[in-house]
Protein backbone atom coordinates (compact mmCIF):
# COMPACT_ATOMS: atom_id res chain seq x y z
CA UNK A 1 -30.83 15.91 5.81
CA UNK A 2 -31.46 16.72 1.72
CA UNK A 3 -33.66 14.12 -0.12
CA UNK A 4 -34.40 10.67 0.12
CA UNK A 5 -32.81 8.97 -2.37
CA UNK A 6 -33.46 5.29 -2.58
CA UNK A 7 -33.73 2.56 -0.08
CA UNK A 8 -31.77 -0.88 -0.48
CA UNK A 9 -33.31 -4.27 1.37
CA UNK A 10 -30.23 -6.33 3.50
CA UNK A 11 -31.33 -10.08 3.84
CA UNK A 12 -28.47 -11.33 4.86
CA UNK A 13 -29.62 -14.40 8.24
CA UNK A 14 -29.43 -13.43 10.73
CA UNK A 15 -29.80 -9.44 9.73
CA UNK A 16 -32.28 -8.33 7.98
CA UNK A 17 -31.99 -4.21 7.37
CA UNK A 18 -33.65 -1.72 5.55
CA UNK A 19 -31.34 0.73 4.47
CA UNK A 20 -32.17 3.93 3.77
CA UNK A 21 -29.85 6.54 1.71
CA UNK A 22 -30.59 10.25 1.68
CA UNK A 23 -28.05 12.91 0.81
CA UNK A 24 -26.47 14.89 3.73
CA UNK A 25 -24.74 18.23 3.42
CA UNK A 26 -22.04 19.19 6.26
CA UNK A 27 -23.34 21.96 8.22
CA UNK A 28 -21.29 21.59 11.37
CA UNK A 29 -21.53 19.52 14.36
CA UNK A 30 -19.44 16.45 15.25
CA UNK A 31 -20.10 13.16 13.78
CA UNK A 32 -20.60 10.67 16.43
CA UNK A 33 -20.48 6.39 16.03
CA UNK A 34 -24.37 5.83 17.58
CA UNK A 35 -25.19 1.85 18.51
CA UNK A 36 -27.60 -0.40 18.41
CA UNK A 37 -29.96 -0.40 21.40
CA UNK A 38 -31.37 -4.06 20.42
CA UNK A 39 -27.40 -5.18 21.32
CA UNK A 40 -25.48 -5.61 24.32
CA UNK A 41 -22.80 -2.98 24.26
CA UNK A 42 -19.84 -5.98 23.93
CA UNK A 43 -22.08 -7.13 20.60
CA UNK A 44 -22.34 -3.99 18.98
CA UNK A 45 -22.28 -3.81 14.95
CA UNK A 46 -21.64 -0.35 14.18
CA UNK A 47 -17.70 -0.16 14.57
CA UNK A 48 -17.47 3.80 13.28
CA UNK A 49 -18.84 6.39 12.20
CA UNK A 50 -17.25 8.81 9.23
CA UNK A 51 -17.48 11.12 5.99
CA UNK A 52 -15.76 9.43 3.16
CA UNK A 53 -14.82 11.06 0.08
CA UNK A 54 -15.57 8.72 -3.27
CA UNK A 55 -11.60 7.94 -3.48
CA UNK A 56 -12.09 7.10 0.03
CA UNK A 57 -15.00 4.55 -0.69
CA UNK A 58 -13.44 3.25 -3.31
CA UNK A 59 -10.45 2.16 -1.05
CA UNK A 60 -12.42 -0.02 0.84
CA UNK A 61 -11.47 -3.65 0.31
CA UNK A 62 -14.02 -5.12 -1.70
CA UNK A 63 -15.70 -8.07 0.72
CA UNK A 64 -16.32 -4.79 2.76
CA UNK A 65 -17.84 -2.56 0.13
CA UNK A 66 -21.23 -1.96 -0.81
CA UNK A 67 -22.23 -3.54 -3.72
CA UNK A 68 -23.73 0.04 -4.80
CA UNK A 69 -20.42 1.44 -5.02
CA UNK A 70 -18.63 -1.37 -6.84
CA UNK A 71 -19.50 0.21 -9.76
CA UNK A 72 -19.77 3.91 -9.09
CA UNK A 73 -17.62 5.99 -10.67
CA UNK A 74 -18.67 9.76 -10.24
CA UNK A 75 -21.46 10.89 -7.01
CA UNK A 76 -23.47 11.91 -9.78
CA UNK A 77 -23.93 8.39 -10.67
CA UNK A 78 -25.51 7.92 -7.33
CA UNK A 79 -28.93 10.10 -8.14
CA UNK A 80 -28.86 8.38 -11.58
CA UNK A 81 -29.18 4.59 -10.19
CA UNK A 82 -31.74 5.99 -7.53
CA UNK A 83 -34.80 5.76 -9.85
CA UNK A 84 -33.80 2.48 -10.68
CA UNK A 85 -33.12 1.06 -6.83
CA UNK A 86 -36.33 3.44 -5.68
CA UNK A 87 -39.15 2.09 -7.63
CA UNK A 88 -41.83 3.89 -5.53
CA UNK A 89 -40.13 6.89 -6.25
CA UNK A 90 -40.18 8.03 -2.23
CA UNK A 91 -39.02 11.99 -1.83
């Protein structure tokens, strides 16, 4: 896991999430879907698990994208917002 790079608050009743966004290099392994031990296993959130490419994200219909990458147009752009959407400045 590389740095942290911002954290985004999810208040949306009856979740409410902290999400936290670091950047990830590939090193090898095998990506797993994980799940939520606060759910039954028939009320489980997290559908999959996967590496998306930015053409790939940007495919995703948008009622199902993060509003972070509505607007992003290049990774780059990611780092730049994170000062912005990580006032404390966490590393």
């Amino acid at each position: 896991m590389g740095n942290f790079l911002f954290l985004h608050e999810l208040v949306n009743i009856p979740l409410h999430a902290l999400e936290l966004f670091f950047a990830v290099t590939i090193t090898g392994g095998t990506l797993r879907t994980g799940h939520d031990p606060e759910l039954a296993p028939d009320q489980q959130l997290i559908a999959e698990a996967t590496f998306k490419s930015l053409p790939e994200i940007k495919n995703i219909p948008p009622p199902q994208l993060h509003r972070l990458f509505s607007n992003l147009h290049h990774l780059d752009d990611l780092y730049r917002q994170a000062p912005i959407m990580n006032p404390l400045n966490f590393k």
